[in-house]
N, C-alpha and C. Protein backbone atom coordinates (compact mmCIF):
# COMPACT_ATOMS: atom_id res chain seq x y z
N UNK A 1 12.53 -36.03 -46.78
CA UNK A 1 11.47 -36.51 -47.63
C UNK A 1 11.19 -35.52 -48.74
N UNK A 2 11.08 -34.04 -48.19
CA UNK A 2 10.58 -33.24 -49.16
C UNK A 2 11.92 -31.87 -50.08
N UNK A 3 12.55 -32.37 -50.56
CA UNK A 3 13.52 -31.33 -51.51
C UNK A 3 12.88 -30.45 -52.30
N UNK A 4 11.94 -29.94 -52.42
CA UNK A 4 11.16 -29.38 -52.98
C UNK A 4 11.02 -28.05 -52.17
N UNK A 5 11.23 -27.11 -52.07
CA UNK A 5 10.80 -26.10 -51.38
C UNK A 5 9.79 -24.98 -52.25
N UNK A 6 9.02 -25.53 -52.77
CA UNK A 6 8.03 -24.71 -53.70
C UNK A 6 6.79 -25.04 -53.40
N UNK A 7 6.10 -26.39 -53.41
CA UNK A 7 5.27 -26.91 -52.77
C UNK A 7 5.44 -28.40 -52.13
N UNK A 8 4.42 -28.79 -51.47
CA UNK A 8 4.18 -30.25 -50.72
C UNK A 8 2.68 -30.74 -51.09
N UNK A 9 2.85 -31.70 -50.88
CA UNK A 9 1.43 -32.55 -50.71
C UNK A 9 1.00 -32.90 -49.71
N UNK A 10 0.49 -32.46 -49.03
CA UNK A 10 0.03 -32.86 -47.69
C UNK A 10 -1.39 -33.33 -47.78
N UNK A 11 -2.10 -34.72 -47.23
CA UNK A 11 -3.82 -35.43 -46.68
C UNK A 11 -3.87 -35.26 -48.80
N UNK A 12 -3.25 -35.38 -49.25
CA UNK A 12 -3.76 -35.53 -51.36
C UNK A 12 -3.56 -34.40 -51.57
N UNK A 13 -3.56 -33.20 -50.52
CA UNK A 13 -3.55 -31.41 -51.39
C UNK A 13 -2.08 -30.81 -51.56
N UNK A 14 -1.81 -30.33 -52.74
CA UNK A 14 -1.12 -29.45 -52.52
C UNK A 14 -0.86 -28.09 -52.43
N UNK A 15 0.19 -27.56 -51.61
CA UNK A 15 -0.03 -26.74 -50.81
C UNK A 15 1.18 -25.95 -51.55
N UNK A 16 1.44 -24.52 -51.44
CA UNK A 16 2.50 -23.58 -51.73
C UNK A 16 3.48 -23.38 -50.53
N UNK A 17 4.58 -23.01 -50.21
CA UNK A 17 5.42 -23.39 -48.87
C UNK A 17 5.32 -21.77 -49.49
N UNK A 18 5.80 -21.03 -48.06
CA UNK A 18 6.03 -19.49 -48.28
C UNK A 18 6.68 -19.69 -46.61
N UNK A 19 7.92 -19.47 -46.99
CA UNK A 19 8.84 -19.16 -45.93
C UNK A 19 8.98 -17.15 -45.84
N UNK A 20 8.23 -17.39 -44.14
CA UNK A 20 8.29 -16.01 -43.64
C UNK A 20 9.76 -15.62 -42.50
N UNK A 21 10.35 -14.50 -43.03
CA UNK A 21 11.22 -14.40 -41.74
C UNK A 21 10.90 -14.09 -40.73
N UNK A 22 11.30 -14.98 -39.55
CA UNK A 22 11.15 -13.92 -38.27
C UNK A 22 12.56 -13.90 -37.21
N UNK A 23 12.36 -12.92 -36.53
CA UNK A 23 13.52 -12.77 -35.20
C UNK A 23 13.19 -13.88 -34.39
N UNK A 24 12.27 -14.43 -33.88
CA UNK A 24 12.07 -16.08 -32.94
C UNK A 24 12.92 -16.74 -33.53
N UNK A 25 13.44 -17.20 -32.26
CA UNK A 25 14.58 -18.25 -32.55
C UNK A 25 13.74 -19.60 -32.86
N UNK A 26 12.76 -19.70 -32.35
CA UNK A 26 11.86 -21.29 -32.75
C UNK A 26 11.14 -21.19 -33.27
N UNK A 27 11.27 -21.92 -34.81
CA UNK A 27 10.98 -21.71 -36.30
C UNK A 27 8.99 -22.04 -35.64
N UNK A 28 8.13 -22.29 -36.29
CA UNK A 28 6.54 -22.47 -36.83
C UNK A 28 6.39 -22.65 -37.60
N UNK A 29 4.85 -22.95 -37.90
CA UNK A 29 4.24 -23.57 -39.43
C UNK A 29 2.52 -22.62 -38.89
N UNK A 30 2.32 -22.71 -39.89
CA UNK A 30 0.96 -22.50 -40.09
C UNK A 30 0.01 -22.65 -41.67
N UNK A 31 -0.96 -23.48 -41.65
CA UNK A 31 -1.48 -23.79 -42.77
C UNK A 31 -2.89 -23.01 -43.20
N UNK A 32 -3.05 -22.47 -44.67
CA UNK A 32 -4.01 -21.82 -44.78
C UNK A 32 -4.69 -22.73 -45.88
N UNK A 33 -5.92 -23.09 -45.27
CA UNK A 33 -6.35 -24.35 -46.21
C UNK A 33 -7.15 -23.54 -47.06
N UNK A 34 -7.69 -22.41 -46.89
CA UNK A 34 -8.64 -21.73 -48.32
C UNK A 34 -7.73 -21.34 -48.95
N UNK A 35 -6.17 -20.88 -49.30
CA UNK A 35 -5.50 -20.60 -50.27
C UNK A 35 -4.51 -21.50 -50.29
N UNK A 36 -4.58 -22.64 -49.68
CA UNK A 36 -3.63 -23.69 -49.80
C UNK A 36 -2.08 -23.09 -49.95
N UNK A 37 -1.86 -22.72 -48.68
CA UNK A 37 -0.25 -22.29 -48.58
C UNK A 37 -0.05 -22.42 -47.23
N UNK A 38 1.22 -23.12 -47.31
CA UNK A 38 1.84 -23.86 -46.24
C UNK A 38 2.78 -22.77 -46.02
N UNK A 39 3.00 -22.00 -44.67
CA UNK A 39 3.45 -20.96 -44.17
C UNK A 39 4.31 -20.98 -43.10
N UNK A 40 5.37 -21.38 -43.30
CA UNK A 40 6.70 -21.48 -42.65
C UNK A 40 7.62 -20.34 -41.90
N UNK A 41 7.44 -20.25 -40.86
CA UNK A 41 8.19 -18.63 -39.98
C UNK A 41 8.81 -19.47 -39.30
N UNK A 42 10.41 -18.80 -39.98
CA UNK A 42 11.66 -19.32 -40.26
C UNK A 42 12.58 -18.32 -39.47
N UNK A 43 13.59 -18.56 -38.52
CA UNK A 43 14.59 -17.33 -37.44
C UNK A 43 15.49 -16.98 -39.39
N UNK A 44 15.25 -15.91 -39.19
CA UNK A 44 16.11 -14.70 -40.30
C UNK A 44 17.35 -15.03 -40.57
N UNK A 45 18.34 -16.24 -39.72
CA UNK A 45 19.79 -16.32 -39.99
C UNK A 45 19.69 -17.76 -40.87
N UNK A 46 18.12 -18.27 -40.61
CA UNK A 46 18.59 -19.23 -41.98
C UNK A 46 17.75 -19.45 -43.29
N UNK A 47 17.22 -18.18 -43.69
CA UNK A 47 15.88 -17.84 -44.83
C UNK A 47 16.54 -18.23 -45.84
N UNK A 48 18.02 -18.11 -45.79
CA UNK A 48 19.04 -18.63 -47.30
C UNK A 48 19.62 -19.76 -47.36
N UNK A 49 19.75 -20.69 -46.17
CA UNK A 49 20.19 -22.02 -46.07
C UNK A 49 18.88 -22.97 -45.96
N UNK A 50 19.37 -23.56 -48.08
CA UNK A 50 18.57 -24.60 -48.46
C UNK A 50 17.97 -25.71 -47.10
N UNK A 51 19.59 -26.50 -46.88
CA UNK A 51 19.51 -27.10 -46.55
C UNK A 51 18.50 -27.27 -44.98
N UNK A 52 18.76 -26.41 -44.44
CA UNK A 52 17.95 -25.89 -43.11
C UNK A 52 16.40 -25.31 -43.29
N UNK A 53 16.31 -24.81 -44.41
CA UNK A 53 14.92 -25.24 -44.49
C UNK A 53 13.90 -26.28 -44.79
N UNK A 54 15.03 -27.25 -45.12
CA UNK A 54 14.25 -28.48 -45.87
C UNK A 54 13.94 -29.17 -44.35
N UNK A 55 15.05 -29.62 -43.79
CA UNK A 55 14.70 -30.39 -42.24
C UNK A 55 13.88 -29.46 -41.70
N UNK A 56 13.55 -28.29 -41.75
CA UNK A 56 12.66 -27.73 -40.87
C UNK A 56 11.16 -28.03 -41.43
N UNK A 57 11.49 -27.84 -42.77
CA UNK A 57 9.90 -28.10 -43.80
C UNK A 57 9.51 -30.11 -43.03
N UNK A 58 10.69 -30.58 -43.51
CA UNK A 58 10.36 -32.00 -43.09
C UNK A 58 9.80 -32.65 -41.43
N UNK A 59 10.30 -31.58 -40.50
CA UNK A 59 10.43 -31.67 -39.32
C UNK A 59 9.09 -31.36 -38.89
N UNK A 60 8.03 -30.59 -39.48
CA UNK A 60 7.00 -29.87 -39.61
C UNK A 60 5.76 -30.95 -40.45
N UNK A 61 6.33 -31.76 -41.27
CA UNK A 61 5.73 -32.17 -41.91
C UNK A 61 5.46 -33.86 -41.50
N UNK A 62 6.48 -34.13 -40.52
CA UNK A 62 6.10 -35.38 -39.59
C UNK A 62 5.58 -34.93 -38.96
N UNK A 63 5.68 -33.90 -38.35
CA UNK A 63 5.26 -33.35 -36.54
C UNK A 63 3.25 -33.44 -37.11
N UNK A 64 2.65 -32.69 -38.21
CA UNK A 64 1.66 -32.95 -39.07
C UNK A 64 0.89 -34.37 -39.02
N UNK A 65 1.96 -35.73 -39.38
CA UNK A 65 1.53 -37.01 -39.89
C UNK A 65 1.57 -37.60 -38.39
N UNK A 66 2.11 -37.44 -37.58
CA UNK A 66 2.77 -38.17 -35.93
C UNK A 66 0.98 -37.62 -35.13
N UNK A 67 0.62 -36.32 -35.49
CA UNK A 67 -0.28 -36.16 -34.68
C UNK A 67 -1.97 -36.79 -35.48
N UNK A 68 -1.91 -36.55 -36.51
CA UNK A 68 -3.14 -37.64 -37.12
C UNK A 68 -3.04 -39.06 -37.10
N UNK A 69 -1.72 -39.76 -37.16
CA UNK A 69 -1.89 -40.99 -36.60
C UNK A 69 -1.94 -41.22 -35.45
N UNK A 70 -1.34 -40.60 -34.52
CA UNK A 70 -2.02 -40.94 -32.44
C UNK A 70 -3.49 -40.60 -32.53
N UNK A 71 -3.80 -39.71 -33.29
CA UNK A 71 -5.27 -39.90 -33.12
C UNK A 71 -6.19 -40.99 -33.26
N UNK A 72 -5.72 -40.99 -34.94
CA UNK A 72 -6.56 -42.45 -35.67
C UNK A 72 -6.20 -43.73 -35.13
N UNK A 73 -5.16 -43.80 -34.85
CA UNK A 73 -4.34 -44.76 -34.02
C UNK A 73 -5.37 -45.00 -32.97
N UNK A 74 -5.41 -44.40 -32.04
CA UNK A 74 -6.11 -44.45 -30.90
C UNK A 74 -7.60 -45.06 -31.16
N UNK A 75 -8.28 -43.84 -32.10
CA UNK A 75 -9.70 -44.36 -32.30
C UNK A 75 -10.08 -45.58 -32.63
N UNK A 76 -9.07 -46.43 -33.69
CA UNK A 76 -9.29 -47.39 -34.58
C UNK A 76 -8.96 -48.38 -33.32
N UNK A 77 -8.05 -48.12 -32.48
CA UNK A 77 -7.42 -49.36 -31.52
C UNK A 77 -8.58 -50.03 -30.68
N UNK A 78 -9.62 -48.80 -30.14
CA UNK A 78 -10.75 -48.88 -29.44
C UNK A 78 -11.44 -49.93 -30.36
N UNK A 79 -12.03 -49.56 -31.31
CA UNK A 79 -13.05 -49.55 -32.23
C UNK A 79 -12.89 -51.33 -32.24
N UNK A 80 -11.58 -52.19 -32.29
CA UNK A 80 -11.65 -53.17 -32.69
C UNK A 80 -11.18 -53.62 -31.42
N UNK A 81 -10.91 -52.93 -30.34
CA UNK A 81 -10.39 -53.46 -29.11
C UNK A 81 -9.33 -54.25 -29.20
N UNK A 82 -7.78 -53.59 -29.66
CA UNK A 82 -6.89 -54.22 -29.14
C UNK A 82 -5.52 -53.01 -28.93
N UNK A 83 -4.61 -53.26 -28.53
CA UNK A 83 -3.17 -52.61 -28.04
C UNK A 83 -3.06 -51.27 -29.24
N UNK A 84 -3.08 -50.32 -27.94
CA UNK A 84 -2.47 -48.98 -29.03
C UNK A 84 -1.43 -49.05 -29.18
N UNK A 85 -0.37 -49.40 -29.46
CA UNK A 85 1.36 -49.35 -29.32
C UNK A 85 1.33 -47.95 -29.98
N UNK A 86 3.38 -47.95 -29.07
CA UNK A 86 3.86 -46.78 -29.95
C UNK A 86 3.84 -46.78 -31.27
N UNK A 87 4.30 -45.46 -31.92
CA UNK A 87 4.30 -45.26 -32.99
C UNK A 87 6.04 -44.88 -33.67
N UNK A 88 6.39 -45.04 -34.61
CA UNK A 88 7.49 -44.56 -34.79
C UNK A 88 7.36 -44.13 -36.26
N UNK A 89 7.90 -43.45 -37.23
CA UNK A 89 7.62 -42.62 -38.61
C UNK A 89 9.43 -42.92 -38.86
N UNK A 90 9.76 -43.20 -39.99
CA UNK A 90 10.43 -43.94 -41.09
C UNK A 90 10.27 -43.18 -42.88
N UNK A 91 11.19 -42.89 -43.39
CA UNK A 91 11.40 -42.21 -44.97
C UNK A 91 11.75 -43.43 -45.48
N UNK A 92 10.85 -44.00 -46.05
CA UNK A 92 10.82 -45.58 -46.66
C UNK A 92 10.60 -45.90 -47.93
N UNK A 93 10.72 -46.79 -48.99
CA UNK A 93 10.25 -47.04 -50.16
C UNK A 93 9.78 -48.42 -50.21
N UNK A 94 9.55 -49.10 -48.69
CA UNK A 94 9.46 -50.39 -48.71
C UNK A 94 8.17 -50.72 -48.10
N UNK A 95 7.69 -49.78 -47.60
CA UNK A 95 6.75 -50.75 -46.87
C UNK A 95 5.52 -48.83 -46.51
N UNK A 96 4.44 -49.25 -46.80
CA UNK A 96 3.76 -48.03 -46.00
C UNK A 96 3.47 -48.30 -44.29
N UNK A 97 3.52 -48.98 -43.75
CA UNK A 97 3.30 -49.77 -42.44
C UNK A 97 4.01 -50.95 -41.38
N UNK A 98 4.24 -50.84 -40.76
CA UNK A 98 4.90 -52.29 -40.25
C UNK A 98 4.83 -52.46 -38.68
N UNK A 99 4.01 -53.73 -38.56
CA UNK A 99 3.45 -53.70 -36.96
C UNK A 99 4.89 -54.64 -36.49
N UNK A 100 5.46 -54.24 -35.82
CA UNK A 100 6.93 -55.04 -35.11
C UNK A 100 6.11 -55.30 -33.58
N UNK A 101 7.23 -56.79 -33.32
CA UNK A 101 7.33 -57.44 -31.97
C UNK A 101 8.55 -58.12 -31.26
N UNK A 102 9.29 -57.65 -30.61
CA UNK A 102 10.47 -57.79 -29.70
C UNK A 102 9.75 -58.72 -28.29
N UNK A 103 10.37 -59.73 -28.58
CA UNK A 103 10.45 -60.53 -27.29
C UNK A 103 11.86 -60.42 -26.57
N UNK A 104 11.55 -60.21 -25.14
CA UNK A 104 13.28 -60.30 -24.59
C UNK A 104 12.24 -61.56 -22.92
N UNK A 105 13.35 -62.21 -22.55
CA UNK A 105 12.55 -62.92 -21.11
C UNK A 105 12.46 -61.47 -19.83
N UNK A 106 13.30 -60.85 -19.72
CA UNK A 106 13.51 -59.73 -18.82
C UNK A 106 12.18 -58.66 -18.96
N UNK A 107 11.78 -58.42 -20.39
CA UNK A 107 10.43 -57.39 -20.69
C UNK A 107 9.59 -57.95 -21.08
N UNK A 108 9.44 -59.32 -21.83
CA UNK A 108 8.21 -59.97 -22.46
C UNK A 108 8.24 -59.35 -23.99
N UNK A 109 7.14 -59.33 -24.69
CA UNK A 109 7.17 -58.82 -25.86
C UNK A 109 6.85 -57.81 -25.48
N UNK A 110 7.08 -56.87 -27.08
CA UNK A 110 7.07 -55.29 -27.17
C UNK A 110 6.49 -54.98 -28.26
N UNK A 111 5.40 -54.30 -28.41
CA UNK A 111 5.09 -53.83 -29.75
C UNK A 111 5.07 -52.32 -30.36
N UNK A 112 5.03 -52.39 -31.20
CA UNK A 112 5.24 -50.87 -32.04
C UNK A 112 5.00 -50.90 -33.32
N UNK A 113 4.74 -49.61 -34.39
CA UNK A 113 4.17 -50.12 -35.70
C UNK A 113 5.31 -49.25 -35.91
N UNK A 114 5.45 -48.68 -36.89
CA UNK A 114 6.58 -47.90 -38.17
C UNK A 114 5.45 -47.53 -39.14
N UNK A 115 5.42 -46.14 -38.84
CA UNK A 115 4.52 -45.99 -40.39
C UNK A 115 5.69 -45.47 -41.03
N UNK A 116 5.12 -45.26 -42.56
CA UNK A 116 6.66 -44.18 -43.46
C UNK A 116 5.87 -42.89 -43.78
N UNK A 117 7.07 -42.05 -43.64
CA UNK A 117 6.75 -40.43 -43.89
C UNK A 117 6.03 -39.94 -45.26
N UNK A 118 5.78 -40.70 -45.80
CA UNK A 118 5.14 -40.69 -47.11
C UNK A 118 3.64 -40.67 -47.28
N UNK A 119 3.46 -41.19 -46.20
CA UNK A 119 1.67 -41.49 -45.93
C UNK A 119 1.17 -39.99 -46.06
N UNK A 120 2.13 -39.18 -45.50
CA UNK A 120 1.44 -37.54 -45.69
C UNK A 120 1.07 -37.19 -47.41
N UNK A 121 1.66 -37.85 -48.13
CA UNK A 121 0.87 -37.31 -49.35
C UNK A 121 0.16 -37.51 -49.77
N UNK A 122 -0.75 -38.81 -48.97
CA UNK A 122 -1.65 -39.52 -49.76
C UNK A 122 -2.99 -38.73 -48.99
N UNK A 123 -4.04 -39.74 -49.37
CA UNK A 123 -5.87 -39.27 -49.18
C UNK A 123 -5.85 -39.89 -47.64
N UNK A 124 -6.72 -38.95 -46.65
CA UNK A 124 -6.60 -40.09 -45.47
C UNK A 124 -7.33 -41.22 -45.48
N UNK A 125 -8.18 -41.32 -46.27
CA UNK A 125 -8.78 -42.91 -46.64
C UNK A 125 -7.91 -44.11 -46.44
N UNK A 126 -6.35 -43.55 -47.06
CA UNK A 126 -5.76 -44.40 -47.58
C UNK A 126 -4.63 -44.62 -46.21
N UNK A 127 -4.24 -43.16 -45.92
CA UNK A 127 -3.62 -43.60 -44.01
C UNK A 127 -4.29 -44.41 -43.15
N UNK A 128 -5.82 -43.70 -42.93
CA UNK A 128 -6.93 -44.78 -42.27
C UNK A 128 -6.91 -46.07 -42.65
N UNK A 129 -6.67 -46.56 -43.77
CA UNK A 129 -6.35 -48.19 -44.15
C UNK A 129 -4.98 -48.54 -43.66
N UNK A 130 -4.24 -47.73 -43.68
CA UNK A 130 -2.90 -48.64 -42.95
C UNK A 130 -2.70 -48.68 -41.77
N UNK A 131 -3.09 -47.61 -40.78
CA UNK A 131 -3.41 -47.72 -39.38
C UNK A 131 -4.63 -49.15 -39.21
N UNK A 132 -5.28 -49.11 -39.94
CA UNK A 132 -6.36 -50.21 -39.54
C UNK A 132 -5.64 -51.41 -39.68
N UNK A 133 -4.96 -51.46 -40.98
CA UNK A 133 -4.29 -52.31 -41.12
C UNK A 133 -3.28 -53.13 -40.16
N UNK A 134 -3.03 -52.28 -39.80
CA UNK A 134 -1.21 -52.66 -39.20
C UNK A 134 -1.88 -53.07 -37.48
N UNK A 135 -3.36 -52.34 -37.26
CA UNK A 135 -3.75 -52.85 -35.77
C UNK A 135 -4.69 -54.28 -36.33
N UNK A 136 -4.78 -54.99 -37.16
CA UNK A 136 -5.65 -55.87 -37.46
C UNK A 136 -4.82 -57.00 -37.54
N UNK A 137 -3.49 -56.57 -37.23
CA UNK A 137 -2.56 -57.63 -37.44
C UNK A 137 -2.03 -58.14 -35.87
N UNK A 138 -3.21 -57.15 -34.78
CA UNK A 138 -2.94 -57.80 -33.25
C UNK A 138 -3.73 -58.85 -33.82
N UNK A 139 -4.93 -59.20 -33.87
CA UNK A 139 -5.79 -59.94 -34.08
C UNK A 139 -5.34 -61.35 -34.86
N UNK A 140 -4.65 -60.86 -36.36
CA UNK A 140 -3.69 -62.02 -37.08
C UNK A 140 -2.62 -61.53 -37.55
N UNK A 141 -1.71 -62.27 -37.21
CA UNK A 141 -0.21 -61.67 -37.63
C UNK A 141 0.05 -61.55 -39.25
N UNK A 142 -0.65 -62.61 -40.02
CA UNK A 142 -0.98 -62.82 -40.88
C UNK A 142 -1.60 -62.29 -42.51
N UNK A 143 -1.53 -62.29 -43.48
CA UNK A 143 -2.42 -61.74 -44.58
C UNK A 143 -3.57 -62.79 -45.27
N UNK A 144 -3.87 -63.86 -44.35
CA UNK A 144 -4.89 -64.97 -44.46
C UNK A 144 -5.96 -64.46 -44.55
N UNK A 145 -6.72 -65.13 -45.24
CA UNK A 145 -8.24 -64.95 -45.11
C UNK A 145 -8.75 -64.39 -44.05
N UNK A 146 -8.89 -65.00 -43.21
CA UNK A 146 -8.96 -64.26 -41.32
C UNK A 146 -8.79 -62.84 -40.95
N UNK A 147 -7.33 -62.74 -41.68
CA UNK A 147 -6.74 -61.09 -41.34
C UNK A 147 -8.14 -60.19 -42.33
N UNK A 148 -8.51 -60.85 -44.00
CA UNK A 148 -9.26 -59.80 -44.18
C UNK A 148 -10.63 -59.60 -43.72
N UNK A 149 -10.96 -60.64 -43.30
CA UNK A 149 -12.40 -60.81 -42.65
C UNK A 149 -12.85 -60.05 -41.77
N UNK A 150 -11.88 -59.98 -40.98
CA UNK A 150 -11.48 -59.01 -39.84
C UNK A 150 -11.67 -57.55 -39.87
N UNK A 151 -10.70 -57.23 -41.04
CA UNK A 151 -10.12 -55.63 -41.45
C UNK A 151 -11.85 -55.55 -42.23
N UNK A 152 -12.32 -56.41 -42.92
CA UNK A 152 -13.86 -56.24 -43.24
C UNK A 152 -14.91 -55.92 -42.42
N UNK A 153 -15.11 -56.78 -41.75
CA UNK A 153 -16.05 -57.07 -40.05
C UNK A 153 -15.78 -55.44 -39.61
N UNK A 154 -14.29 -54.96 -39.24
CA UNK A 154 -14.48 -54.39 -38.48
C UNK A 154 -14.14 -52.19 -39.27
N UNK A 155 -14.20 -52.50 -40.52
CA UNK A 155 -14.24 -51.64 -41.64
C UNK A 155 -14.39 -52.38 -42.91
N UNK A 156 -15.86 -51.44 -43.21
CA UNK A 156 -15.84 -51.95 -44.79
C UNK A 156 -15.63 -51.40 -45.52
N UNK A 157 -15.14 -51.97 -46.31
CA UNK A 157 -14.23 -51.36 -48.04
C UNK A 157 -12.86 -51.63 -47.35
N UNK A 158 -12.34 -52.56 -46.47
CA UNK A 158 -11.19 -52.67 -46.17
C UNK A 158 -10.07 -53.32 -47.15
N UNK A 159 -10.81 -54.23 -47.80
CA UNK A 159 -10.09 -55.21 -48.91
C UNK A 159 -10.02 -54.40 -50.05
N UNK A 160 -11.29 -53.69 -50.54
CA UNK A 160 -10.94 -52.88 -51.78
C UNK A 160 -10.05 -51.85 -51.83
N UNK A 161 -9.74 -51.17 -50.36
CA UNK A 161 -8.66 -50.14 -50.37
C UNK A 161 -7.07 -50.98 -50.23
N UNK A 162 -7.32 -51.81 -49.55
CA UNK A 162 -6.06 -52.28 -49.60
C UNK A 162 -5.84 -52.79 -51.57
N UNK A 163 -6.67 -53.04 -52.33
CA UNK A 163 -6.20 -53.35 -53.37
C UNK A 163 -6.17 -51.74 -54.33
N UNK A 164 -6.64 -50.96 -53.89
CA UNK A 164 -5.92 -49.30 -54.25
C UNK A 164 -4.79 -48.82 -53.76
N UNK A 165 -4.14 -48.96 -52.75
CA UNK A 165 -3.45 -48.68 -52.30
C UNK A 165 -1.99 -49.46 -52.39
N UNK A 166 -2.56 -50.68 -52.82
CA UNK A 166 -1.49 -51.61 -53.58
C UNK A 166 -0.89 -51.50 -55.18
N UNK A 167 -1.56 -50.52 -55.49
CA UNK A 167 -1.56 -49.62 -57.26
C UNK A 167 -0.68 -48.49 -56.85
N UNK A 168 -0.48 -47.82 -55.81
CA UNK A 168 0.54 -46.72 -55.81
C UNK A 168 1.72 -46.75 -55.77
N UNK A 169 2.68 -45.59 -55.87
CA UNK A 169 4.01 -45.71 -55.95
C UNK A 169 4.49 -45.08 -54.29
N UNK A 170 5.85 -45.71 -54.09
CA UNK A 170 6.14 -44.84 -52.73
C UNK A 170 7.02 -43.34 -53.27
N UNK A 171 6.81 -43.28 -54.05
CA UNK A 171 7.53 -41.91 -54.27
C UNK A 171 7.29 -40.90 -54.76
């Protein structure tokens, strides 16, 4: 997602990446939100391979988006009372969200959403609308009237963010 090894955008901020060496073989992150620098301690045999720092920057930077959505995920699932499903994260230009359902006769249906790795750059206003989103669609599978009544009823300003969030670019 991120080729950039100078800065990121992470929750709308951006941040400075400062790759530290260390002897640990298992790389870390650490974020300093009063000087906004994203602080990467990196094993010393790969401080010069681009490429290996980018999957590590990226690897760091889902691991980031995976744990604020099980959260919000969770809270929002309560809140309107229906199915937490798994989660799965996707580098997409198509879609910020997508609630999937697998029927087999042997398991029954299966659900799961797909967010895309991109949601990390945005405001969480705007993650919080697609998690709401994508669980409002247990309720209606639909983008009917119903579905927004719903995503209204059960968050307001639901319709107006979805029509902000329909103004952005995925890239």
């Amino acid at each position: 997602m991120n080729n950039n090894l100078n800065s990121i955008t992470i929750f709308n901020k951006i941040f400075t990446i400062n790759f530290v060496e260390t002897l640990r073989e298992i790389n870390s992150y650490e974020i300093n939100y009063e000087k906004n620098i994203f602080i990467i301690k990196i094993n010393i045999k790969y401080i010069n391979n681009e490429n290996k720092k980018i999957n590590i920057l990226n690897s760091f930077v889902e691991e980031i988006l995976i744990e604020y959505l099980l959260k919000k995920q969770k809270e929002f699932s309560k809140i309107i009372n229906v199915y937490n499903p798994p989660i799965f994260i996707k580098n997409v230009n198509s879609f910020w969200g997508k609630n999937s359902t697998k029927f087999s006769y042997a398991k029954g249906k299966k659900f799961w959403i797909t967010y895309n790795l991109k949601l990390i750059r945005l405001d969480k206003k705007f993650i919080d609308y697609v998690i709401q989103h994508e669980l409002i669609h247990f309720l209606h599978r639909n983008h009917s009237n119903e579905f927004y009544s719903a995503g209204e009823k059960y968050f307001p300003g639901f319709y107006n963010t979805d029509r902000e969030l329909n103004k952005l670019k995925f890239n």
